[in-house]
PDB file of N, CA and C in Angstrom:
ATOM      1  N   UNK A   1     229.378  39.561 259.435  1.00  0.00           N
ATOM      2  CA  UNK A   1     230.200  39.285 260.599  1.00  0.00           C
ATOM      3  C   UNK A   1     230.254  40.486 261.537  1.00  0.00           C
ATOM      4  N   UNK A   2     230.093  41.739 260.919  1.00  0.00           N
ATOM      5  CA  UNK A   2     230.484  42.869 261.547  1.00  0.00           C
ATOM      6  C   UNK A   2     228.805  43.197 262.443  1.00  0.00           C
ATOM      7  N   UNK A   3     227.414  42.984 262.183  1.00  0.00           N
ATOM      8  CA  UNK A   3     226.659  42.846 262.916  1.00  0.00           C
ATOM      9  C   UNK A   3     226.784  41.881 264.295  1.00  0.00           C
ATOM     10  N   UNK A   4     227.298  40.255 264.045  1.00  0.00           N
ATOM     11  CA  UNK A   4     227.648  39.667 265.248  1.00  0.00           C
ATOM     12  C   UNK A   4     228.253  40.080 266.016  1.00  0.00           C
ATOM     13  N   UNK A   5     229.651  40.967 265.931  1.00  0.00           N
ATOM     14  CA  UNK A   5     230.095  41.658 266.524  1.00  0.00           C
ATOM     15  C   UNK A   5     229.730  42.455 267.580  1.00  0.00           C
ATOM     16  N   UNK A   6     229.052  43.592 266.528  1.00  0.00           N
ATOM     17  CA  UNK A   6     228.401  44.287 267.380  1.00  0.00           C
ATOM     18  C   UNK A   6     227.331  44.068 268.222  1.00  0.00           C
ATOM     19  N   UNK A   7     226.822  43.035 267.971  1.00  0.00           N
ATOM     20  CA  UNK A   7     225.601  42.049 268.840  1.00  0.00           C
ATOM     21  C   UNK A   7     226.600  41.611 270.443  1.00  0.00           C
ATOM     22  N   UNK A   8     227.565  40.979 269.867  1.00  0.00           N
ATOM     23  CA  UNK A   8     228.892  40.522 271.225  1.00  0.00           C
ATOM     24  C   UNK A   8     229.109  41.903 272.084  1.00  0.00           C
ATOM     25  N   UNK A   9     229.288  42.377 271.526  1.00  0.00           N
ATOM     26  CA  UNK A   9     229.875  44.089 271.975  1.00  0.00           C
ATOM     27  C   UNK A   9     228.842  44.517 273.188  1.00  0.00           C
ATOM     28  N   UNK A  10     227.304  44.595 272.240  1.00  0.00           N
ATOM     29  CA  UNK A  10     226.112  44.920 273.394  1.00  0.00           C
ATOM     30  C   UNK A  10     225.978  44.130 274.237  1.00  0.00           C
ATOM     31  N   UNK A  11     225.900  42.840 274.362  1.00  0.00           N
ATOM     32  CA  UNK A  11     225.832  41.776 275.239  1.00  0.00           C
ATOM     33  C   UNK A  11     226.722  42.289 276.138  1.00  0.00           C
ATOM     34  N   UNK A  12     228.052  42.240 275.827  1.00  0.00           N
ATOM     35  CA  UNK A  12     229.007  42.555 277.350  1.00  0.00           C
ATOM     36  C   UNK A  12     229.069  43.801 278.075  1.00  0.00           C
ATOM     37  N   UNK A  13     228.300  45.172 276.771  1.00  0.00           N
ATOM     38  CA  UNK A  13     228.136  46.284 277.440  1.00  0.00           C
ATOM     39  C   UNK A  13     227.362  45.738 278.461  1.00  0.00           C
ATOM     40  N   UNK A  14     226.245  45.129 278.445  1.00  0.00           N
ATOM     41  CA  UNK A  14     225.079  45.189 279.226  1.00  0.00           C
ATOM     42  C   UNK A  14     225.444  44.061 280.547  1.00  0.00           C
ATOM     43  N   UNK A  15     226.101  43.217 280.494  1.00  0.00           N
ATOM     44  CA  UNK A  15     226.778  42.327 281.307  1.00  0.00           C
ATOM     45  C   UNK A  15     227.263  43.121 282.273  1.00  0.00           C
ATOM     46  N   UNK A  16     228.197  44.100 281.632  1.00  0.00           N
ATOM     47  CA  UNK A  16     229.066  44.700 282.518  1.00  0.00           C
ATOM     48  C   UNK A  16     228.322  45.516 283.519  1.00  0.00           C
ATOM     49  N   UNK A  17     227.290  46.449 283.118  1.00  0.00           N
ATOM     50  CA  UNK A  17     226.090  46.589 283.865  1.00  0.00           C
ATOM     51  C   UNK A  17     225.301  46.597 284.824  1.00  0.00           C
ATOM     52  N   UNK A  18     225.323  45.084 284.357  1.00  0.00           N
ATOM     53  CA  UNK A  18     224.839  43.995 285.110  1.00  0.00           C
ATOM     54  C   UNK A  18     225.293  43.541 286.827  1.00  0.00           C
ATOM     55  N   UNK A  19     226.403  43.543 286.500  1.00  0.00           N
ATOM     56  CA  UNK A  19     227.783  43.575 287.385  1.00  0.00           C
ATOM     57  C   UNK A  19     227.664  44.824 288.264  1.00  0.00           C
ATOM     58  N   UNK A  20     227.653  45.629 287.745  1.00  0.00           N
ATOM     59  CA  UNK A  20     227.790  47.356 288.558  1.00  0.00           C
ATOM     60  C   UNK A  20     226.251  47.341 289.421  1.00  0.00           C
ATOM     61  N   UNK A  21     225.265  47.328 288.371  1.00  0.00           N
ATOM     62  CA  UNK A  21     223.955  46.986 289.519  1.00  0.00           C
ATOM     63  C   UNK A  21     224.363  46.275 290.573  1.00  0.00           C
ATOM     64  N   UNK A  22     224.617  45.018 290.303  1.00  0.00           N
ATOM     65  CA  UNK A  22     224.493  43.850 291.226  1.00  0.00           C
ATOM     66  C   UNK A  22     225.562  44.584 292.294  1.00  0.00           C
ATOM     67  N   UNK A  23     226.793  45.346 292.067  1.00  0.00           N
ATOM     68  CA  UNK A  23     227.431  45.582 293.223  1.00  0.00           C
ATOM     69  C   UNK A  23     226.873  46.724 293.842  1.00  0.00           C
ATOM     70  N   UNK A  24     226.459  48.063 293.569  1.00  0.00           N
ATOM     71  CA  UNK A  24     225.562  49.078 294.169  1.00  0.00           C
ATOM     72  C   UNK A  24     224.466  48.519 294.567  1.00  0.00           C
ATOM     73  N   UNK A  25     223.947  47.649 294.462  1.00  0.00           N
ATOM     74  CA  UNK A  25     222.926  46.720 295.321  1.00  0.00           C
ATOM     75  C   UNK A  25     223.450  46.252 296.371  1.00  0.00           C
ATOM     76  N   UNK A  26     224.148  45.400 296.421  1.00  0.00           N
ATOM     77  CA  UNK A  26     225.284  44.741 297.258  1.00  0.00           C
ATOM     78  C   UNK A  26     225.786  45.395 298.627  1.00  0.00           C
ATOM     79  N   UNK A  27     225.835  46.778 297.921  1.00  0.00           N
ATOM     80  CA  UNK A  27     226.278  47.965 299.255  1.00  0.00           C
ATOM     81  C   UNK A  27     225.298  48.592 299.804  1.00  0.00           C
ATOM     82  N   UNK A  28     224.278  48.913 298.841  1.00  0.00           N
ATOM     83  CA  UNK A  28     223.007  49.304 299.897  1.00  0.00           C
ATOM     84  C   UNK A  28     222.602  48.256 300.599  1.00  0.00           C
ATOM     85  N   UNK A  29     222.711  47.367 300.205  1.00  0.00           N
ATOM     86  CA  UNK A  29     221.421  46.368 301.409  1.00  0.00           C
ATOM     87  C   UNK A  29     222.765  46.441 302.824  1.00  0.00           C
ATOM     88  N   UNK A  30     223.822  46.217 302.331  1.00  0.00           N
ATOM     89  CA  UNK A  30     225.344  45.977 303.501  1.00  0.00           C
ATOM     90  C   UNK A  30     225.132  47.258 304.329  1.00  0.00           C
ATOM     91  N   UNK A  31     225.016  48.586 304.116  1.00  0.00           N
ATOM     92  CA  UNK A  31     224.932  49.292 304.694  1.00  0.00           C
ATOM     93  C   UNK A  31     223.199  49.807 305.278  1.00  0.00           C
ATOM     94  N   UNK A  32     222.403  48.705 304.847  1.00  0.00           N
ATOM     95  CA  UNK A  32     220.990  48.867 305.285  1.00  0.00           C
ATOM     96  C   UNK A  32     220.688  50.346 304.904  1.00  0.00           C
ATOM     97  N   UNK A  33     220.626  51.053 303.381  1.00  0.00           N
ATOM     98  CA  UNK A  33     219.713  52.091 302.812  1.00  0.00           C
ATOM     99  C   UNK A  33     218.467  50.841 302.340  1.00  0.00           C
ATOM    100  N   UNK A  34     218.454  50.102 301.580  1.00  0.00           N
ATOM    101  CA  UNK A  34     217.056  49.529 301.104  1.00  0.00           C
ATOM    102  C   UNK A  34     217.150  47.808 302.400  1.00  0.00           C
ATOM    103  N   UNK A  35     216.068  47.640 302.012  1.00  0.00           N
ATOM    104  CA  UNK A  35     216.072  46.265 302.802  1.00  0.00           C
ATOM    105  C   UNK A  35     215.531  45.178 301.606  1.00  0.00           C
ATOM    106  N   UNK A  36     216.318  44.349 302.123  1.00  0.00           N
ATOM    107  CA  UNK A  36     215.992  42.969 301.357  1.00  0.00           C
ATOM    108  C   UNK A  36     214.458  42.433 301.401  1.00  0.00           C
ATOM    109  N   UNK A  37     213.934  42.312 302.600  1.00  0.00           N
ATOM    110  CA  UNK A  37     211.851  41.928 302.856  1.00  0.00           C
ATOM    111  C   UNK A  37     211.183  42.891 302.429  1.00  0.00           C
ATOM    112  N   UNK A  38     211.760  43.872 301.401  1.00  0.00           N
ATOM    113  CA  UNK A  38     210.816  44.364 300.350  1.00  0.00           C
ATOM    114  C   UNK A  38     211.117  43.349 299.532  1.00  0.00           C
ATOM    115  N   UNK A  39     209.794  43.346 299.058  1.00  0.00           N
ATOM    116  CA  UNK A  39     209.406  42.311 297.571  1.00  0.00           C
ATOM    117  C   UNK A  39     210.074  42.716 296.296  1.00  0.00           C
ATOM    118  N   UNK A  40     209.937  43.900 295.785  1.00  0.00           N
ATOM    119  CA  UNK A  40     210.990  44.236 294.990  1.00  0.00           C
ATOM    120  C   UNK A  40     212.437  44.381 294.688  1.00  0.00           C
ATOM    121  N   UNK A  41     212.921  45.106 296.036  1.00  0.00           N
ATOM    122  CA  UNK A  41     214.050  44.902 295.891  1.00  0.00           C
ATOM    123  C   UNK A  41     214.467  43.492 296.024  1.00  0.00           C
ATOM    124  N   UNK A  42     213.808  42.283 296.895  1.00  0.00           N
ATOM    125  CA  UNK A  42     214.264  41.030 296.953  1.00  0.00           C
ATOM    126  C   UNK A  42     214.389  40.354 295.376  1.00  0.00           C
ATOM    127  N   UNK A  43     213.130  40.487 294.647  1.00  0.00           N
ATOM    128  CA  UNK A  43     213.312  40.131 293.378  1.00  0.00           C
ATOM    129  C   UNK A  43     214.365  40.358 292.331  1.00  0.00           C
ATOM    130  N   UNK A  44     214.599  41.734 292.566  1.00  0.00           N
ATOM    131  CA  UNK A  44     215.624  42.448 291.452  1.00  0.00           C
ATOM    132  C   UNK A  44     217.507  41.702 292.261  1.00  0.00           C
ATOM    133  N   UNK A  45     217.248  41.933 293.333  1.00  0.00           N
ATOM    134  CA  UNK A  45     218.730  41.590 293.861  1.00  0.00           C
ATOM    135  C   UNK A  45     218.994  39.861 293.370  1.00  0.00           C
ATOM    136  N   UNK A  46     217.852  39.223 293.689  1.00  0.00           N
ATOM    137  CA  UNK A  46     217.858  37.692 292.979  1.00  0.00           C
ATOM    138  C   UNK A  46     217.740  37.239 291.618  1.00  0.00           C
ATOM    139  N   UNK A  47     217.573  38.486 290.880  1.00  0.00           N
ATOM    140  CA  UNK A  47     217.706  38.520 289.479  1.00  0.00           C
ATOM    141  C   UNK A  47     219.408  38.855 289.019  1.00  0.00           C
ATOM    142  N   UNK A  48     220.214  39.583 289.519  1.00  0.00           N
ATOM    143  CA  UNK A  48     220.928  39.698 289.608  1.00  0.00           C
ATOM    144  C   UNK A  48     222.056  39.027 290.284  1.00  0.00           C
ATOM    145  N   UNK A  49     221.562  38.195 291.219  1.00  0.00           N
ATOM    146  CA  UNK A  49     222.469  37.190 292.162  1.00  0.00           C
ATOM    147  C   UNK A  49     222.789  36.329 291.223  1.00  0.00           C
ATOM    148  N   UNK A  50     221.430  36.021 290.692  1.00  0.00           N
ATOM    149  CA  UNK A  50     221.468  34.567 289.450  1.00  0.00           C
ATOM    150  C   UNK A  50     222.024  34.866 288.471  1.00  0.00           C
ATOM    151  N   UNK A  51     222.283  36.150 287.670  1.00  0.00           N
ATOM    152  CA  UNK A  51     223.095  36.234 286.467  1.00  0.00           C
ATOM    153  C   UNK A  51     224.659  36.784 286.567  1.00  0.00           C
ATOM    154  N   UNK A  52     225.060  37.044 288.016  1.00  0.00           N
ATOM    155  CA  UNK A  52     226.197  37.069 287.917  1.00  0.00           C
ATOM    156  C   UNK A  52     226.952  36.179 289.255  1.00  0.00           C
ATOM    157  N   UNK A  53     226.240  35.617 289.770  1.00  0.00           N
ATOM    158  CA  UNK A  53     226.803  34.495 290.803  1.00  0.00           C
ATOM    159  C   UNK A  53     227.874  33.198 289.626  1.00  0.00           C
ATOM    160  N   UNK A  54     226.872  32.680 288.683  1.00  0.00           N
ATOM    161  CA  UNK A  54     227.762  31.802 287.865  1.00  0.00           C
ATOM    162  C   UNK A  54     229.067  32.157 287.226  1.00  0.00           C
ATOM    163  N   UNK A  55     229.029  33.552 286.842  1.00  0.00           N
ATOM    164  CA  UNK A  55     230.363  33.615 286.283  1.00  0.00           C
ATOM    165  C   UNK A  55     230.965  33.853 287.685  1.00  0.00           C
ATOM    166  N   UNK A  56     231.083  34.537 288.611  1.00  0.00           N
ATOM    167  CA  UNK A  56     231.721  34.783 289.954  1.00  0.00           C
ATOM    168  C   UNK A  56     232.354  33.979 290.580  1.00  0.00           C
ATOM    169  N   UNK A  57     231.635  32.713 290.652  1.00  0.00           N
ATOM    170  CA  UNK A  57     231.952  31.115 291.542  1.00  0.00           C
ATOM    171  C   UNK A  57     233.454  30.853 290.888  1.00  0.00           C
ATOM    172  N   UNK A  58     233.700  30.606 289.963  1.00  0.00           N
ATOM    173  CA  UNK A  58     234.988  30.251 289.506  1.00  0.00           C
ATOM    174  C   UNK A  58     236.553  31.531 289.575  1.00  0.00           C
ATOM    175  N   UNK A  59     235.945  32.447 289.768  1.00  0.00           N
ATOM    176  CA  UNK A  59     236.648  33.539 289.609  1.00  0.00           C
ATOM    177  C   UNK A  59     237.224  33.571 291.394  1.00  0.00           C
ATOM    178  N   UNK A  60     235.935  33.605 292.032  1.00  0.00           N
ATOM    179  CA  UNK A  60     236.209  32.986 293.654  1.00  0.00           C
ATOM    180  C   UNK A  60     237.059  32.377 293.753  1.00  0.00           C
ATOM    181  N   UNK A  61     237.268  31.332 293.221  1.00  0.00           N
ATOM    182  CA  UNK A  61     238.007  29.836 293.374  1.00  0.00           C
ATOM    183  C   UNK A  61     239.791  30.309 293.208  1.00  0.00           C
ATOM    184  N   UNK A  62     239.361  31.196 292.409  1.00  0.00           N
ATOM    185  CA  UNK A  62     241.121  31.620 291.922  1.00  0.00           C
ATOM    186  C   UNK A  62     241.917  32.827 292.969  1.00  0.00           C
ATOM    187  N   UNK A  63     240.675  33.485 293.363  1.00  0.00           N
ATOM    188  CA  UNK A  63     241.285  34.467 293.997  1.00  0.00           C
ATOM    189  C   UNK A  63     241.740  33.822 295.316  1.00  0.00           C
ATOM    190  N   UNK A  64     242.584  34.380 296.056  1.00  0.00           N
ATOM    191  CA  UNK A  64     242.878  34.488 297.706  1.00  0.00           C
ATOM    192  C   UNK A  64     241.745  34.739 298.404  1.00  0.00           C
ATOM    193  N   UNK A  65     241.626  34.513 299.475  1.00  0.00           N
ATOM    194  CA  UNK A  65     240.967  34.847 300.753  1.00  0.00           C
ATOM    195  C   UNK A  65     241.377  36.315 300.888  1.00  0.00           C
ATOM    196  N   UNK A  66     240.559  36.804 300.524  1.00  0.00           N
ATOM    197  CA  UNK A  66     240.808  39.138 300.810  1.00  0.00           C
ATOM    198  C   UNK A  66     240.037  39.010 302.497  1.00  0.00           C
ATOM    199  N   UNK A  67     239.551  38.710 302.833  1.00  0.00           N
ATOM    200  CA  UNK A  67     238.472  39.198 304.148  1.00  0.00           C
ATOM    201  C   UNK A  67     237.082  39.074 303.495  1.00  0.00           C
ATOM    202  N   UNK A  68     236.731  40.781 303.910  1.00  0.00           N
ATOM    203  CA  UNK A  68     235.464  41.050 303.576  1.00  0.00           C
ATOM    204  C   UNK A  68     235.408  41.643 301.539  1.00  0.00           C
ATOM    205  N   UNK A  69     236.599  41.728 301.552  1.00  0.00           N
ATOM    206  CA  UNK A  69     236.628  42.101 300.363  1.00  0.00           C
ATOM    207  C   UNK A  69     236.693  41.667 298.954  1.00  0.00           C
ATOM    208  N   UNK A  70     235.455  41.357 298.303  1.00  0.00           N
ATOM    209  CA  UNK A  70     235.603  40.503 297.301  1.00  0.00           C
ATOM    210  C   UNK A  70     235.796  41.379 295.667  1.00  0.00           C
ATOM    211  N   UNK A  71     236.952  40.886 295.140  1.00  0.00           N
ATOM    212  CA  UNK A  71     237.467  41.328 293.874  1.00  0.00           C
ATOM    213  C   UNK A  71     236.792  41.039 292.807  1.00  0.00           C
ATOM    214  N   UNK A  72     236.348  39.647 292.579  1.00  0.00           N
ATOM    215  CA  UNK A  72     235.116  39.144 291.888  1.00  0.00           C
ATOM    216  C   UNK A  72     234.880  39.954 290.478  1.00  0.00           C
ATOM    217  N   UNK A  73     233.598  41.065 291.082  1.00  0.00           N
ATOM    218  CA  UNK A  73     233.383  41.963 289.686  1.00  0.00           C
ATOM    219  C   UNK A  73     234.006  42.833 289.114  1.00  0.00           C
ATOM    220  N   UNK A  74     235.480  42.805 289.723  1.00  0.00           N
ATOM    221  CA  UNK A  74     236.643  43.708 288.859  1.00  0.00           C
ATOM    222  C   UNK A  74     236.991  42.716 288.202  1.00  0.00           C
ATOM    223  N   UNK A  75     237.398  42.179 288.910  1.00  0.00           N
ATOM    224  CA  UNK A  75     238.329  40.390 288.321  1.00  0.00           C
ATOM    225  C   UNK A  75     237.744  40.470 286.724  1.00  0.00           C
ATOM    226  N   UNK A  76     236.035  40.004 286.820  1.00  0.00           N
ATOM    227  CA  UNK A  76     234.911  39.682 285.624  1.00  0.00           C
ATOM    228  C   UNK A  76     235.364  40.822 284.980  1.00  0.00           C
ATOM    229  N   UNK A  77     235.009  41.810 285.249  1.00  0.00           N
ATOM    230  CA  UNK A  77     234.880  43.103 284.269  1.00  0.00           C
ATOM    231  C   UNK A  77     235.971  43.402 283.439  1.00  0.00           C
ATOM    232  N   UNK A  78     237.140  43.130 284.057  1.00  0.00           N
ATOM    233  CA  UNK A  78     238.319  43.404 283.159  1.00  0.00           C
ATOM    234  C   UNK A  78     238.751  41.988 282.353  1.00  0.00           C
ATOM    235  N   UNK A  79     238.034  41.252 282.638  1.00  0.00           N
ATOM    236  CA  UNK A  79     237.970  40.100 281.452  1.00  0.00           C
ATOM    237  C   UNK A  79     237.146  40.390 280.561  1.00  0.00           C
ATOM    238  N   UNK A  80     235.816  40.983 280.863  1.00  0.00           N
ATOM    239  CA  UNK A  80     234.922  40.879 280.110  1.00  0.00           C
ATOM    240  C   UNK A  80     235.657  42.167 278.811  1.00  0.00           C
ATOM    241  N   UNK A  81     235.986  43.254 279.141  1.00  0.00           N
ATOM    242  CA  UNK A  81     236.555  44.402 278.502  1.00  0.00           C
ATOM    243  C   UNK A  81     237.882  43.891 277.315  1.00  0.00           C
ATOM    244  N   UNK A  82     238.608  42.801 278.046  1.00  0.00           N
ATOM    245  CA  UNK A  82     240.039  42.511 277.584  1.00  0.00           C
ATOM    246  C   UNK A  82     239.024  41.592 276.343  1.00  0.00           C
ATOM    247  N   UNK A  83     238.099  40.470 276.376  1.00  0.00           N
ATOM    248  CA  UNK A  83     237.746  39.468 275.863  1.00  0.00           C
ATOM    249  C   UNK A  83     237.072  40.889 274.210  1.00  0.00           C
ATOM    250  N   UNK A  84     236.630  42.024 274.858  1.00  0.00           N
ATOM    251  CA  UNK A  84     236.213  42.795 274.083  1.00  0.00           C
ATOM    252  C   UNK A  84     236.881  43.302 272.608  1.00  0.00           C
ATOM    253  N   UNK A  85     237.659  43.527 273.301  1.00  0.00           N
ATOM    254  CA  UNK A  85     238.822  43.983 272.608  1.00  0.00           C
ATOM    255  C   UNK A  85     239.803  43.335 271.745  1.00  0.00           C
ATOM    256  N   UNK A  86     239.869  42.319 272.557  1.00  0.00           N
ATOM    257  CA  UNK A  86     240.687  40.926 272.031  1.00  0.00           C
ATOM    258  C   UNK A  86     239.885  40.899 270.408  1.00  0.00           C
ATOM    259  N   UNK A  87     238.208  40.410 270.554  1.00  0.00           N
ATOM    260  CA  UNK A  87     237.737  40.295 269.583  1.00  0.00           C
ATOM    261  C   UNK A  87     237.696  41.413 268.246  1.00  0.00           C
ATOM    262  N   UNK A  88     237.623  42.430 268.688  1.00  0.00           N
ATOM    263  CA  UNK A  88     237.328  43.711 267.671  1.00  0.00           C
ATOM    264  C   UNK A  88     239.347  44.043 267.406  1.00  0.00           C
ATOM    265  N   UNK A  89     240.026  43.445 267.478  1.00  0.00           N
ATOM    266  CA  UNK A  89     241.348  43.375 267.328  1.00  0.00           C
ATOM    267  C   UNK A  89     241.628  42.336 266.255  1.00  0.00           C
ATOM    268  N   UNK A  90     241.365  41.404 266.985  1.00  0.00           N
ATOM    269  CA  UNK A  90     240.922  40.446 265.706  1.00  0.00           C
ATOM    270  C   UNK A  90     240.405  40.154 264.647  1.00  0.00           C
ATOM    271  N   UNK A  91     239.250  41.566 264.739  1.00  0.00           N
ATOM    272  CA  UNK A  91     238.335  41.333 263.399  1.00  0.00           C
ATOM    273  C   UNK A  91     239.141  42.144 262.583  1.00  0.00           C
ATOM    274  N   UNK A  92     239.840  42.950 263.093  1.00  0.00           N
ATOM    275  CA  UNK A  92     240.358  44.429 262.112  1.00  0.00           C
ATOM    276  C   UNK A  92     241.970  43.327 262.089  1.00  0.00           C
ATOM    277  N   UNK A  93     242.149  42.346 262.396  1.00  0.00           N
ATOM    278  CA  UNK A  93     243.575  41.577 261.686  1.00  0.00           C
ATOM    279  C   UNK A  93     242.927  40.811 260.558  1.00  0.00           C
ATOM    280  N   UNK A  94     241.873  40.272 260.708  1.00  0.00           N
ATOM    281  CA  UNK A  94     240.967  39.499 259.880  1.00  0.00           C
ATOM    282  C   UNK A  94     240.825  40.446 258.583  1.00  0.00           C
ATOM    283  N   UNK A  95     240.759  41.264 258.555  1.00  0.00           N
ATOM    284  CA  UNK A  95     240.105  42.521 257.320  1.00  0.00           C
ATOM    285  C   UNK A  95     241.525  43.149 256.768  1.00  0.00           C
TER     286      UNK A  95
END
């Protein structure tokens, strides 16, 4: 059990990640340092659109209207951290 765990654990390290790319991406292209009609960066930013747009959409839905300012990958991240913890809390009530 204690390998699954730690399997869960890496997954959301790397999620979380995931998230931080996708937003330092987010701000370079906004502030035009890289451009999107490079081929690479277009690829990598759409690799990233796609793995964290789905969890985002619902998280959208809950938040307010901020402006330009979207809360989104804090919102995720501190779920993803709490959901972390929650579990490895649990395992050590379990034991």
């Amino acid at each position: 059990m204690y390998s699954v765990l730690m399997l869960l654990d890496r997954i959301i390290d790397l999620y979380v990640w995931v998230i931080i790319l996708s937003a330092v991406l987010s701000w370079l292209v906004a502030f035009d340092i890289v451009n999107m009609r490079n081929r690479f960066v277009y690829l990598v930013g759409d690799a990233l659109n796609r793995l964290t747009e789905p969890v985002y959409r619902p998280v959208r839905r809950l938040l307010p209207d901020m402006g330009g300012l979207d809360l989104s990958p804090l919102i995720v991240i501190l779920g993803l951290w709490f959901l972390r913890d929650l579990m490895w809390e649990l395992f050590q009530a379990a034991n």
